[in-house]
Protein backbone atom coordinates (compact mmCIF):
# COMPACT_ATOMS: atom_id res chain seq x y z
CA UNK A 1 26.40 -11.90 46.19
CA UNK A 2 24.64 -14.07 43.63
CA UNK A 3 21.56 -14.27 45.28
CA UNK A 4 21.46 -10.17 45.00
CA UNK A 5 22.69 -10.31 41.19
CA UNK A 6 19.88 -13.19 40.52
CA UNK A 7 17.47 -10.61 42.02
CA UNK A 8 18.55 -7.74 40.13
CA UNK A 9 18.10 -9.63 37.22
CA UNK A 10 14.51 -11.03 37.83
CA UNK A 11 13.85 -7.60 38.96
CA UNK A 12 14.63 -6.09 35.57
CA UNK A 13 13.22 -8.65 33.31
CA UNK A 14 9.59 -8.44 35.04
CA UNK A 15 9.99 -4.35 34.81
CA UNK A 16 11.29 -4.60 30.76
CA UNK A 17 8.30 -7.39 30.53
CA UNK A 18 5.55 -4.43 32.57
CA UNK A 19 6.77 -1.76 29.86
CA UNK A 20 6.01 -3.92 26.76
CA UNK A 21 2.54 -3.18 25.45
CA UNK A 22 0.70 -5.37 22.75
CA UNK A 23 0.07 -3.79 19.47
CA UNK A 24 -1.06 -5.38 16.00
CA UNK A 25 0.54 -5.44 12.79
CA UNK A 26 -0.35 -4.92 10.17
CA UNK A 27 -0.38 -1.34 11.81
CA UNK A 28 -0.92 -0.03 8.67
CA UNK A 29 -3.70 -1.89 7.14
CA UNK A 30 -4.76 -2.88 3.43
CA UNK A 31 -2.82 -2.14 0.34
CA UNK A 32 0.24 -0.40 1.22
CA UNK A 33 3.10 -2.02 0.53
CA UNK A 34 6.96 -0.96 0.25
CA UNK A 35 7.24 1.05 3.67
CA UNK A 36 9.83 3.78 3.87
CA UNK A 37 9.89 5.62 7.21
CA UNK A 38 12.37 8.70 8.39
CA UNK A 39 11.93 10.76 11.69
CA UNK A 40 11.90 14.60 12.41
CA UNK A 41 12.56 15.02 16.00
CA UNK A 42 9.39 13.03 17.27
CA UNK A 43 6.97 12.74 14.33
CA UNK A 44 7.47 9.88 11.97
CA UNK A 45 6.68 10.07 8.40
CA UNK A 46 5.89 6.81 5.90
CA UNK A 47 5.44 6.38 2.65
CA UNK A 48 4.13 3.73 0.55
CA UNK A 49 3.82 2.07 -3.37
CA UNK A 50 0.36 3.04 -4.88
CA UNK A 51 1.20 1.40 -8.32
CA UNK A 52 -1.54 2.31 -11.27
CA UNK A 53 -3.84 4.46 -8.79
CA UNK A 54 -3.77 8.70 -8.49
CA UNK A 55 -3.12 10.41 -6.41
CA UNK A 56 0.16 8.46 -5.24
CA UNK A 57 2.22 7.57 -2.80
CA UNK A 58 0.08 7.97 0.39
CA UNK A 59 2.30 9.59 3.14
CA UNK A 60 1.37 9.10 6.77
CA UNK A 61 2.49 10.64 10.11
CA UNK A 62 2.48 8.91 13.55
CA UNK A 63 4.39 9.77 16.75
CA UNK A 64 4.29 6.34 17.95
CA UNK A 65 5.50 3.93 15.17
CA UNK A 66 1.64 2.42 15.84
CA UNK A 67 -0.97 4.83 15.00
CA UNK A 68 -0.82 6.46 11.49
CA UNK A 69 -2.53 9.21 10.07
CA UNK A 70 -2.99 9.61 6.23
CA UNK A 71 -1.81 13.68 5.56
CA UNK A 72 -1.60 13.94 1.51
CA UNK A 73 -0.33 12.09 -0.86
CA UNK A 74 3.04 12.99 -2.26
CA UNK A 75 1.89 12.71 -5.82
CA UNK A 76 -1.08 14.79 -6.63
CA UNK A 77 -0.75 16.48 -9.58
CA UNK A 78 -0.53 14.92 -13.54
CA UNK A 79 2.67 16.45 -14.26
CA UNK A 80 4.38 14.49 -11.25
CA UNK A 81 2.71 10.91 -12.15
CA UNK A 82 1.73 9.86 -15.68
CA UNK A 83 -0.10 6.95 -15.48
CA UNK A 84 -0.97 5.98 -19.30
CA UNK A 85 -1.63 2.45 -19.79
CA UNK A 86 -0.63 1.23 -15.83
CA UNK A 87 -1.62 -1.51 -14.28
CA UNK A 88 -1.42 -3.39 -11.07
CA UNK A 89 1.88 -4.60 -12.26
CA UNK A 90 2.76 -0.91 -13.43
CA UNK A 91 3.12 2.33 -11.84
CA UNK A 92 4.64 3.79 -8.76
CA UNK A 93 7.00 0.87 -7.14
CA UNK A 94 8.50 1.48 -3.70
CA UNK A 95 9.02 4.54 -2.44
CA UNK A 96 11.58 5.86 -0.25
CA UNK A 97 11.72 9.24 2.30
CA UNK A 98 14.58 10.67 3.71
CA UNK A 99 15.13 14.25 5.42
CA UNK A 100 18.15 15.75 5.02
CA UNK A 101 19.09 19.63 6.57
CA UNK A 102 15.81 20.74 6.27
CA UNK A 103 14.19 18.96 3.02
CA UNK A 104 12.09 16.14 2.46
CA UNK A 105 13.03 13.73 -0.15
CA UNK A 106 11.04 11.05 -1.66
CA UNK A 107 12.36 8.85 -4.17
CA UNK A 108 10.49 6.09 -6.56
CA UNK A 109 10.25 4.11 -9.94
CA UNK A 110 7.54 5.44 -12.11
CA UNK A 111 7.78 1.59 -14.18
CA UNK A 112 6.15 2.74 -17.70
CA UNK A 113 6.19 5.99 -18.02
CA UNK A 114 9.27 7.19 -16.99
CA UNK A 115 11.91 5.66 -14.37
CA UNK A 116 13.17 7.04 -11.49
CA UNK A 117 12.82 10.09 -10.46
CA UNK A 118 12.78 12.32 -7.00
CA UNK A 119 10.69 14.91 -5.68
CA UNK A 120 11.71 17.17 -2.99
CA UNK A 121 9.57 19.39 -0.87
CA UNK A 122 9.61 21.96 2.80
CA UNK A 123 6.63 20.00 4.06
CA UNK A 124 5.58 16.73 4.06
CA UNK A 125 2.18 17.28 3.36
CA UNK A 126 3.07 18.98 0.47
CA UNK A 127 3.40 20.71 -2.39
CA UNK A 128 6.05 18.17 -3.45
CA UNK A 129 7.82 19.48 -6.83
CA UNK A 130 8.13 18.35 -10.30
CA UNK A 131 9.91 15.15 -11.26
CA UNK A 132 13.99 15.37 -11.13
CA UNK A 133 15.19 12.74 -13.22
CA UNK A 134 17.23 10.00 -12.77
CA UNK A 135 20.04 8.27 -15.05
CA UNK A 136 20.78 5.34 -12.27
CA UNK A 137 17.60 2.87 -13.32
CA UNK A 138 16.71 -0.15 -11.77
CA UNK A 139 13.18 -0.50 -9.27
CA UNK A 140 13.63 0.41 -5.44
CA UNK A 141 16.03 3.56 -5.52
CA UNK A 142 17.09 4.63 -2.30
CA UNK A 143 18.76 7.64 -0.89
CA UNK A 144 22.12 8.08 1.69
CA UNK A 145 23.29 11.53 2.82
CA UNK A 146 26.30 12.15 4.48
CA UNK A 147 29.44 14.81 4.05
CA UNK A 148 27.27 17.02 1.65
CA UNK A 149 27.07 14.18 -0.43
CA UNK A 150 24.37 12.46 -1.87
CA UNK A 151 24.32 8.57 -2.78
CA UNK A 152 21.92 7.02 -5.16
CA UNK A 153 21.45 2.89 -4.78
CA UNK A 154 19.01 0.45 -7.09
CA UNK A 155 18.85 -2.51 -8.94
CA UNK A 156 19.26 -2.68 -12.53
CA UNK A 157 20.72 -6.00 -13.78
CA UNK A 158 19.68 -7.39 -10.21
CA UNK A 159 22.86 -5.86 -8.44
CA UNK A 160 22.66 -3.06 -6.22
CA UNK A 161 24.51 -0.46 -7.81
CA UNK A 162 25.63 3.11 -6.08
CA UNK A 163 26.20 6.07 -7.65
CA UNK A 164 26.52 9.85 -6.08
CA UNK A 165 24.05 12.39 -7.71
CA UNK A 166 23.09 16.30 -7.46
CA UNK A 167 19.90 15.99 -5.40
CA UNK A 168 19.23 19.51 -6.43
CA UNK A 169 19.29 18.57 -10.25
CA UNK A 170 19.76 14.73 -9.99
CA UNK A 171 23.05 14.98 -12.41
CA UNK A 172 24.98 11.62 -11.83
CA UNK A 173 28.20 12.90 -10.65
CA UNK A 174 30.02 9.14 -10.53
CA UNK A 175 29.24 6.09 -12.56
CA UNK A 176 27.65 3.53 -11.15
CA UNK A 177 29.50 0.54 -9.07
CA UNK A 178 27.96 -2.57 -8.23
CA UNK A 179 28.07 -3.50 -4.37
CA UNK A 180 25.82 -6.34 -3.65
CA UNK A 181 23.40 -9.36 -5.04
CA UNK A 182 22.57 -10.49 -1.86
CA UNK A 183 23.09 -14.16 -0.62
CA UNK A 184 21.46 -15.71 -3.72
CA UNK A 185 17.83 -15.25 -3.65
CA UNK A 186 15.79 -14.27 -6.60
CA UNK A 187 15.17 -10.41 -7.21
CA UNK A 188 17.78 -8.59 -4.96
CA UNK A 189 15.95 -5.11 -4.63
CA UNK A 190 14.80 -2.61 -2.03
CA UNK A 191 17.97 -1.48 -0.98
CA UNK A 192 18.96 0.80 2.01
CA UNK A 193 22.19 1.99 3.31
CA UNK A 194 22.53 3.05 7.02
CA UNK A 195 25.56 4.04 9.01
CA UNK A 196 25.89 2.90 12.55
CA UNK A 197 29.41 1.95 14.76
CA UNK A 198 31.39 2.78 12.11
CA UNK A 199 30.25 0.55 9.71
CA UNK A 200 27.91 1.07 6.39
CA UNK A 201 25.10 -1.36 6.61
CA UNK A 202 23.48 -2.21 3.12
CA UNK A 203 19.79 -4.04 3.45
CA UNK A 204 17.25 -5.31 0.47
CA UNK A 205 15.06 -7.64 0.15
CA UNK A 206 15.47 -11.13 -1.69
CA UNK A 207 13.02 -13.97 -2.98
CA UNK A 208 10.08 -11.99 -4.70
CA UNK A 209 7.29 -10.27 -2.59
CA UNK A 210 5.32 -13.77 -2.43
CA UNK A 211 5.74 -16.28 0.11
CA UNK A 212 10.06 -16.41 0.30
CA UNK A 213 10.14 -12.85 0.70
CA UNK A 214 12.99 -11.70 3.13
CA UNK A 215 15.27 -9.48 4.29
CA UNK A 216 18.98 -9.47 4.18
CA UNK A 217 22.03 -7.14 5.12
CA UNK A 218 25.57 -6.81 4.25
CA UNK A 219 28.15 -4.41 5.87
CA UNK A 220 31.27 -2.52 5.00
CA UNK A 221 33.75 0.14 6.05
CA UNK A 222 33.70 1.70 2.56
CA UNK A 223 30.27 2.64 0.79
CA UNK A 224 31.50 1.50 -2.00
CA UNK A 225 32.40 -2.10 -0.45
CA UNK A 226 33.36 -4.96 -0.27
CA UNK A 227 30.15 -5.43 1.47
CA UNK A 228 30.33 -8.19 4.04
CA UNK A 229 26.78 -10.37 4.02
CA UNK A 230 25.75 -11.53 7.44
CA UNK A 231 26.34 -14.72 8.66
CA UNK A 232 22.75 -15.05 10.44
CA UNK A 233 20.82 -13.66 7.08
CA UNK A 234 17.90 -13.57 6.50
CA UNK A 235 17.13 -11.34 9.87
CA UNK A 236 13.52 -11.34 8.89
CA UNK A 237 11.27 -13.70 6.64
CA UNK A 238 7.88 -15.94 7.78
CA UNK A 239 8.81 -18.54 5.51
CA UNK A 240 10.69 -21.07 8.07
CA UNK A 241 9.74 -23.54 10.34
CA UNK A 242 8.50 -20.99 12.81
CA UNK A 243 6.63 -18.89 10.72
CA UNK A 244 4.65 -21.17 8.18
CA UNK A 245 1.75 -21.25 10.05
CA UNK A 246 1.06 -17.87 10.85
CA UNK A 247 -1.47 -15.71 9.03
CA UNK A 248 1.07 -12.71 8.04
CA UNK A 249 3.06 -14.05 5.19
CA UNK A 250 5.62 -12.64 2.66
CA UNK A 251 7.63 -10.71 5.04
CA UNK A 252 10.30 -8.40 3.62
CA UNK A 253 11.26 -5.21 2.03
CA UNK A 254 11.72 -2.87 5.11
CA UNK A 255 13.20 0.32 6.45
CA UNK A 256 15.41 0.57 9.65
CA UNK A 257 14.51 4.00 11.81
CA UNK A 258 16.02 5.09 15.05
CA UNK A 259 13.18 6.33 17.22
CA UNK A 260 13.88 9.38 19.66
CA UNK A 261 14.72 7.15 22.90
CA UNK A 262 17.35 5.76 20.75
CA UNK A 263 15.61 2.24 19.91
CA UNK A 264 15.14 0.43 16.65
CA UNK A 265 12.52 0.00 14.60
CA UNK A 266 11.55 -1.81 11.44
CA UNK A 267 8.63 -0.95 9.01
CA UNK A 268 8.25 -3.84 6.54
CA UNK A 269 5.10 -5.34 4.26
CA UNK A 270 3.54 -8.61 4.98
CA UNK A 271 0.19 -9.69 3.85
CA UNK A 272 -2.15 -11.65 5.57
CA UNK A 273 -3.99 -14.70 4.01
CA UNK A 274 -7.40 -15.51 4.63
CA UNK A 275 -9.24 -18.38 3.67
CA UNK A 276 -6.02 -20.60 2.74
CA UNK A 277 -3.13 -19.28 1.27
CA UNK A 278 -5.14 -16.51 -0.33
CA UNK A 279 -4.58 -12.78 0.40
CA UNK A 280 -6.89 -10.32 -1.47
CA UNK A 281 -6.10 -6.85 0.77
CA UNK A 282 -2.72 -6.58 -0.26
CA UNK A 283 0.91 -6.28 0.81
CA UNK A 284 0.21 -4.32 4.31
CA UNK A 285 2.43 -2.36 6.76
CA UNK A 286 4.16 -3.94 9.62
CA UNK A 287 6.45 -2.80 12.54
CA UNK A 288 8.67 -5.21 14.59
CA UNK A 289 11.40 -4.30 17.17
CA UNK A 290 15.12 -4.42 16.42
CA UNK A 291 17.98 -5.04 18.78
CA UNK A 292 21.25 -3.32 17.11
CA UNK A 293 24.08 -3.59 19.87
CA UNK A 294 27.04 -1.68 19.39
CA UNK A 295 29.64 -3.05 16.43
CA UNK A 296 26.71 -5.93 15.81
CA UNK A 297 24.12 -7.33 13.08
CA UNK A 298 20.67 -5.82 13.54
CA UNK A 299 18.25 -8.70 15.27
CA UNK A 300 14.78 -8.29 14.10
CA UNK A 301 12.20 -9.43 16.99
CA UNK A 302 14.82 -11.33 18.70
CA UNK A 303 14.87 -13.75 15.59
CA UNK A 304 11.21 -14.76 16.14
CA UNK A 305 8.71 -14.56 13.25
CA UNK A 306 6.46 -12.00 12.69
CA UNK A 307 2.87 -12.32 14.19
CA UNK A 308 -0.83 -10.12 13.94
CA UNK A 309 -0.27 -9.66 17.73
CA UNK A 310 3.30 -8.21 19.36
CA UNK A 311 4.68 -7.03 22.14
CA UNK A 312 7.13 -3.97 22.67
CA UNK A 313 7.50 -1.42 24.72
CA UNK A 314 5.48 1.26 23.51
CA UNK A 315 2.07 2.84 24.28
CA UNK A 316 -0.88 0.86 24.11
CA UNK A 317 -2.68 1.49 20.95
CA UNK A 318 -6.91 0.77 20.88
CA UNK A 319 -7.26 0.48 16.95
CA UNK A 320 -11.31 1.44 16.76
CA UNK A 321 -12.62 -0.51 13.64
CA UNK A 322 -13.11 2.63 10.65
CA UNK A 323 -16.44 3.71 10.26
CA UNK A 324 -17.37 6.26 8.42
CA UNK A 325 -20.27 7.73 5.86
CA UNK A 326 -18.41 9.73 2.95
CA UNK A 327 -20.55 12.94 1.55
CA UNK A 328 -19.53 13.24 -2.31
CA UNK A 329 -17.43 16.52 -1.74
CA UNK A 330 -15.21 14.57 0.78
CA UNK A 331 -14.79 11.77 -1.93
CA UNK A 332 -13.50 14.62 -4.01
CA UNK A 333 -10.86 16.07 -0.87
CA UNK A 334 -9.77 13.45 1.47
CA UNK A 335 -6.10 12.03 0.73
CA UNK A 336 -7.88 8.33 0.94
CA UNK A 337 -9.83 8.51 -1.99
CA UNK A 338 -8.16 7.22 -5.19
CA UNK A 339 -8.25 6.97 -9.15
CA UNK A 340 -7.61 4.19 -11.60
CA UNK A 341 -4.88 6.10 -13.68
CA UNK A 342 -5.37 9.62 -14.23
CA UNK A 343 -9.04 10.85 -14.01
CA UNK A 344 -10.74 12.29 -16.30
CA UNK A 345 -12.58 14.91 -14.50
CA UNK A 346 -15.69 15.86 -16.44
CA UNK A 347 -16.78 12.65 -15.64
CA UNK A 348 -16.23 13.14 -11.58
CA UNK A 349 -18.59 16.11 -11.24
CA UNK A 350 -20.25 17.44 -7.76
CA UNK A 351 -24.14 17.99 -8.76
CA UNK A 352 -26.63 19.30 -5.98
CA UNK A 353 -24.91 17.21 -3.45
CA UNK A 354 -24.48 14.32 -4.63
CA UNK A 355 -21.51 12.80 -7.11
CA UNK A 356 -22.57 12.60 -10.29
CA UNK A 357 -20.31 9.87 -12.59
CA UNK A 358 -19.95 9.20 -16.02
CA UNK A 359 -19.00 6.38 -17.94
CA UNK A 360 -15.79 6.16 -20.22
CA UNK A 361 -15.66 2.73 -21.35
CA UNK A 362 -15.53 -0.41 -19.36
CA UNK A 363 -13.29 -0.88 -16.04
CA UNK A 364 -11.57 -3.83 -17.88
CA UNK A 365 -10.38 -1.64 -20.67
CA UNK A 366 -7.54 0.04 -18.36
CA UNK A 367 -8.03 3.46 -19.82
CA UNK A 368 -8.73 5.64 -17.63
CA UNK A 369 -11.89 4.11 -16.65
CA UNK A 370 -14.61 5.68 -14.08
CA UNK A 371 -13.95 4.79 -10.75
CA UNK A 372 -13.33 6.08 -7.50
CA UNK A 373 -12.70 4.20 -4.20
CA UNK A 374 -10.65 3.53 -1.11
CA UNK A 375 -8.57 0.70 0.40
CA UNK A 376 -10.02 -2.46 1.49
CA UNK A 377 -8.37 -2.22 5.41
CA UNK A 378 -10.37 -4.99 7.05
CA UNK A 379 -11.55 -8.01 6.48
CA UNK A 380 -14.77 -7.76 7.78
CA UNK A 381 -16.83 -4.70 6.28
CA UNK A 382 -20.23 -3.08 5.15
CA UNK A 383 -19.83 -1.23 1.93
CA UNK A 384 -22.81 0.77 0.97
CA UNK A 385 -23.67 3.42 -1.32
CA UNK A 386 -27.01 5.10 -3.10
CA UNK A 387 -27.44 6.12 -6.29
CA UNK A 388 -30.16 6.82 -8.79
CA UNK A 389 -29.17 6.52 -12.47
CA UNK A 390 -30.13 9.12 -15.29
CA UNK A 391 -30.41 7.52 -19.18
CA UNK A 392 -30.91 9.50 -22.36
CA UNK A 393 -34.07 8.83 -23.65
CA UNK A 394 -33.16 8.71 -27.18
CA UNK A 395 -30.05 6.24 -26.58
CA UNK A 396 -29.85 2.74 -26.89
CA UNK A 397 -29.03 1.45 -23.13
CA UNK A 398 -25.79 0.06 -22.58
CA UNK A 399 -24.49 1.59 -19.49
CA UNK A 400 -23.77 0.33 -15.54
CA UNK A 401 -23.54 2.06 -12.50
CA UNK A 402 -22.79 0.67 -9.17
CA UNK A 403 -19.81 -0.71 -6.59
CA UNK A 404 -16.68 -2.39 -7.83
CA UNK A 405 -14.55 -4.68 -5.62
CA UNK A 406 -11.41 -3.98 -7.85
CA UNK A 407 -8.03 -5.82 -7.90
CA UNK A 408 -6.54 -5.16 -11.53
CA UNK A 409 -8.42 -4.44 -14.48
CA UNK A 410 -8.76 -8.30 -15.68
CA UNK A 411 -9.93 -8.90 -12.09
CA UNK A 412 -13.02 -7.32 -10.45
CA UNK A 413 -16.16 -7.80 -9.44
CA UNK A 414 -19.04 -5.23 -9.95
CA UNK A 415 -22.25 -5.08 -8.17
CA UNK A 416 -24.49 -2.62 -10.47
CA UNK A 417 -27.55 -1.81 -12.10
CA UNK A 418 -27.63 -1.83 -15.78
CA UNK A 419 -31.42 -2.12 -17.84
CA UNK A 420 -33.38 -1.67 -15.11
CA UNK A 421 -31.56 -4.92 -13.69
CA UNK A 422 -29.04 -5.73 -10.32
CA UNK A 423 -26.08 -7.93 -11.09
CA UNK A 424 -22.88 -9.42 -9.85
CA UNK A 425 -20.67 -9.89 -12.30
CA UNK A 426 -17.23 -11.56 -12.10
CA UNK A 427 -14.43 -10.38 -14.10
CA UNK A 428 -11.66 -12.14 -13.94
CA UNK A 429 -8.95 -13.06 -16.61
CA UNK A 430 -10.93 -15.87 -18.76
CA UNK A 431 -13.54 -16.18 -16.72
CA UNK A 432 -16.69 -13.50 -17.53
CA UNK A 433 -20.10 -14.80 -15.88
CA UNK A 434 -22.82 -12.82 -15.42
CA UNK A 435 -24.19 -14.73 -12.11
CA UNK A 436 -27.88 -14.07 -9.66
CA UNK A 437 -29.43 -11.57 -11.67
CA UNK A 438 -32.54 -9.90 -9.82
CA UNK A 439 -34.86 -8.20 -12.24
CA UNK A 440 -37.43 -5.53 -11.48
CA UNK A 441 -37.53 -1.73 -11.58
CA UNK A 442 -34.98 0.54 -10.47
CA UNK A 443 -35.30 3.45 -11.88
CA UNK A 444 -35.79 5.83 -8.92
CA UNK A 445 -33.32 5.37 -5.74
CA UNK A 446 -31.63 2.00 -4.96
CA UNK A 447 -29.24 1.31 -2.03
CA UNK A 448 -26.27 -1.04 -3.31
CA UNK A 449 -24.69 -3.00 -0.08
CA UNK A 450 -21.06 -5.16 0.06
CA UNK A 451 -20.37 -7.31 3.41
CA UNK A 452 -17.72 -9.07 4.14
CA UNK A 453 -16.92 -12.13 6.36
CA UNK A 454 -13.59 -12.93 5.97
CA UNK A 455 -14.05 -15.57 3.22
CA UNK A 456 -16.96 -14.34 1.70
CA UNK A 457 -18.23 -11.21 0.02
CA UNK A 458 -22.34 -10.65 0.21
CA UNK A 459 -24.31 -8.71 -2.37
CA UNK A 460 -27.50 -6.63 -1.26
CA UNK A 461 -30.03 -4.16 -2.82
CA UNK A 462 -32.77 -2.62 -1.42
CA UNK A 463 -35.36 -0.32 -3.43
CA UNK A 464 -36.77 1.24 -0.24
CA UNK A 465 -33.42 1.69 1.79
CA UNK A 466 -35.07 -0.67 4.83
CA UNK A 467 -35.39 -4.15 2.76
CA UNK A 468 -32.25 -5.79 1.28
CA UNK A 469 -32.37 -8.50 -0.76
CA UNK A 470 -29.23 -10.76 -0.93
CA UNK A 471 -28.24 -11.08 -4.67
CA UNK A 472 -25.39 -12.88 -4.53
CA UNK A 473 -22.40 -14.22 -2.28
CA UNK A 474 -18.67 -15.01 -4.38
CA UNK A 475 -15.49 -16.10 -2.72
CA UNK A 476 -12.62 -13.19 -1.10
CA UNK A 477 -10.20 -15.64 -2.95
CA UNK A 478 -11.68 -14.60 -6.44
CA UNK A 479 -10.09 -11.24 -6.29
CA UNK A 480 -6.41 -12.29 -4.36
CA UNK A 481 -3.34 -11.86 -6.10
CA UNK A 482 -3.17 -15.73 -6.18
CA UNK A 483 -5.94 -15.28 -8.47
CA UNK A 484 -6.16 -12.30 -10.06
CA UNK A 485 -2.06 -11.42 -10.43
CA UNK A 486 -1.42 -7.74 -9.63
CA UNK A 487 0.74 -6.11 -6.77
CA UNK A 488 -1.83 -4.16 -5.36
CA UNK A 489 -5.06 -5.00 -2.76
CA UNK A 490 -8.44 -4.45 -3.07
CA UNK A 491 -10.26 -1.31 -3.56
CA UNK A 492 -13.45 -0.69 -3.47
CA UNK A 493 -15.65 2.07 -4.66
CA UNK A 494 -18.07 3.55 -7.28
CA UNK A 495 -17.88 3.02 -11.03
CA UNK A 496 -19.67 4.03 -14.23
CA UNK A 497 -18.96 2.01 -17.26
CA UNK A 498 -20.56 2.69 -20.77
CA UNK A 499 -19.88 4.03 -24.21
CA UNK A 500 -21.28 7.48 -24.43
CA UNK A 501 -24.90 6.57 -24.98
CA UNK A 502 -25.54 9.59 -22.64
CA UNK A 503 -26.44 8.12 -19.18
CA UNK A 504 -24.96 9.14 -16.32
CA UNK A 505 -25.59 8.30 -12.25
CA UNK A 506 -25.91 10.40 -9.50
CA UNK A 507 -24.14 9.07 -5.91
CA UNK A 508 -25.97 10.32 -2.64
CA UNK A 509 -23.08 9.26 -0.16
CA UNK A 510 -20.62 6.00 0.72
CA UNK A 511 -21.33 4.16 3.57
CA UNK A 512 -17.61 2.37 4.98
CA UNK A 513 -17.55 0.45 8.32
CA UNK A 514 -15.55 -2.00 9.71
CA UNK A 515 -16.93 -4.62 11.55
């Protein structure tokens, strides 16, 4: 009888060990942090922070877990995201979705122009409505629906506090009650509450989004507590014995979700550092497995840490390297493309096919400044663009045109073309050096070209489209948030900085591939 039981077992564990397919995390690349995740029968929807950048809060559809597409963006209009004056540290914090009886909700923290607020919409790709506002502050609200009522958690005063509100008006209908600060770790935010077995599990994150970021949960048979922490918390962070030497780092602030086939899931950011403990793409979205048996704690990988490669069972997933040469009108249209603040759009114009920018001041200003770009989502990519700039005779020359690697406004670096000259410049915080200028004429077509190695980013310029010239090669680490500060990742894209002396530069296409 045991020998049959032993070779049930062994049986079972090399079928459950056949099933599991490798996947890599982050499985949603570059900056996009704060992952909340619901399901509609079998399609999956995610949200994400976007911070000082328009359109925001990128939302993203997979019926896997694994593969993502970008569909909209849930902010898209001025009305629904003020951006005056944000920076990296400012803006749209973490987001959270929820579906409830036929609507999609999305909650956030506008920090600097506004507080929380909730928009609601039929379809996830949009229109979303106007701003409902919230009384309940505090960064990270979440939403919990259940007996046609509608709970309201977040953070002020670093304590979860709960409150019920009118999710058609967002009238607080209860005052606020405190229910958790976690097991002691700094900055007790990001919470969730879930239902399962009875039992009202409350999760946030603790420790700061850095390097002791993790993830902790508390239960209770009452939403409004006593909340019960677990004894085994944190179930997820990277910062332990196990995890210190892995590249994905600063694991925390997730979102459970129940797939169809009844399993467990967690979205969660991590970033990944490169070159030491340097990360310059951002806070990124991962996925791990989670074991939740009946009456238990949730068990995040089986209490492993977090890796780039992982096994579960779920489809195979070949993530082709992004390639792909933007025309100007899809700049203009595809949900990818992003603003610093909100654009001002006589200087974004679509001229004989080809994207004509203007400057309004200087990228480092943080007003509204000329730019448009995408994510960084790998760390190996070609970046090119071509563009011929157009100066006003009469005017003094003081304008720039070219590619920005941008991280916050106090810390970029620009590859352009200003007085008939190609330069790198690095602009970062107190440092401002102007470094490997190549002089000659440019004043017809030049081809501006960004690689990256990992470490390394590599400057070229060609006059003739065939020949580049290397200008200059600066350290990834320059623009990390080690460095540079921010909550964000790198974007990169196409800038015009100046102050009205009349010039202007026209943009024939941009060149992204992933190597």
């Amino acid at each position: 009888m045991h020998k049959i039981w032993f070779s049930f077992v062994l049986f079972w564990l090399i079928l459950t060990s056949a099933n599991a397919q490798e996947y890599r995390n982050p499985v949603i690349p570059g900056f996009h942090p704060d992952p909340s995740v619901c399901r509609v029968g079998d399609d999956y929807y995610l949200v994400n922070s976007s911070f000082q950048y328009f359109p925001g809060v990128p939302i993203f559809h997979s019926k896997d877990l694994v593969r993502w597409e970008q569909i909209g963006n849930v902010l898209d209009r001025e009305s629904q995201l003020p951006l005056k004056g944000a920076t990296s540290w400012l803006g749209i914090y973490a987001p959270t979705i929820r579906y409830h009886e036929g609507t999609f909700y999305m909650i956030t923290t506008n920090v600097g122009n506004g507080g929380n607020f909730m928009v609601t919409a039929k379809d996830p790709r949009g229109p979303w409505s106007e701003p409902i506002w919230l009384k309940q502050q505090g960064i990270d609200p979440s939403l919990y629906f259940e007996n046609g009522k509608c709970y309201m958690v977040s953070n002020p005063d670093n304590t979860i506090m709960l409150c019920e509100i009118d999710p058609q008006t967002g009238e607080q209908l209860t005052e606020s009650k405190a229910l958790w600060q976690g097991t002691g770790g700094r900055y007790p935010e990001g919470p969730h509450i879930y239902k399962k077995d009875g039992y009202y599990y409350l999760l946030i994150s603790e420790g700061g989004t850095e390097l002791a970021h993790s993830l902790t949960i508390a239960r209770s048979t009452n939403i409004e507590g006593p909340y019960e922490s677990n004894p085994a918390n944190p179930i997820l962070t990277n910062c332990s014995m196990k995890g210190q030497d892995k590249q994905i780092q600063g694991t925390g602030h997730g979102d459970f979700i129940q797939a169809a086939d009844g399993s467990w899931w967690m979205v969660f950011l991590a970033y990944r550092n490169f070159g030491g403990s340097y990360h310059h793409l951002g806070r990124e979205t991962c996925l791990a497995p989670v074991e939740w048996k009946t009456g238990g704690w949730p068990v995040v990988n089986g209490g492993e840490p977090i890796d780039t490669l992982m096994r579960a069972s779920l489809p195979s997933v070949d993530r082709s390297r992004y390639n792909h040469k933007y025309t100007p009108r899809e700049m203009m249209s595809l949900p990818e493309w992003v603003y610093l603040q909100n654009p001002l759009k006589d200087n974004y114009r679509l001229k004989h096919g080809k994207l004509r920018l203007t400057p309004h001041g200087m990228l480092s200003d943080n007003n509204c400044s000329t730019f448009i770009g995408r994510r960084q989502e790998s760390e190996k990519i070609l970046v090119e663009t071509e563009m011929q700039i157009h100066e006003c005779d009469t005017a003094a020359v003081s304008s720039s045109f070219g590619l920005s690697i941008y991280q916050i406004n106090d810390g970029h670096i620009d590859f352009g073309v200003m007085e008939d000259k190609v330069y790198v410049s690095c602009k970062l915080k107190s440092l401002d050096a102007l470094s490997n200028v190549v002089s000659g004429s440019y004043k017809g077509k030049i081809r501006l070209r960004i690689t990256s190695d990992c470490e390394m980013y590599h400057f070229l310029c060609s006059s003739d489209g065939k020949d580049f010239v290397e200008v200059a090669s600066l350290n990834c680490m320059l623009v990390s948030s080690e460095v540079a500060g921010g909550f964000t990742g790198v974007t990169i894209g196409m800038f015009a900085e100046g102050n009205g002396d009349g010039a202007y530069a026209d943009f024939t296409y941009f060149d992204y591939q992933e190597q």
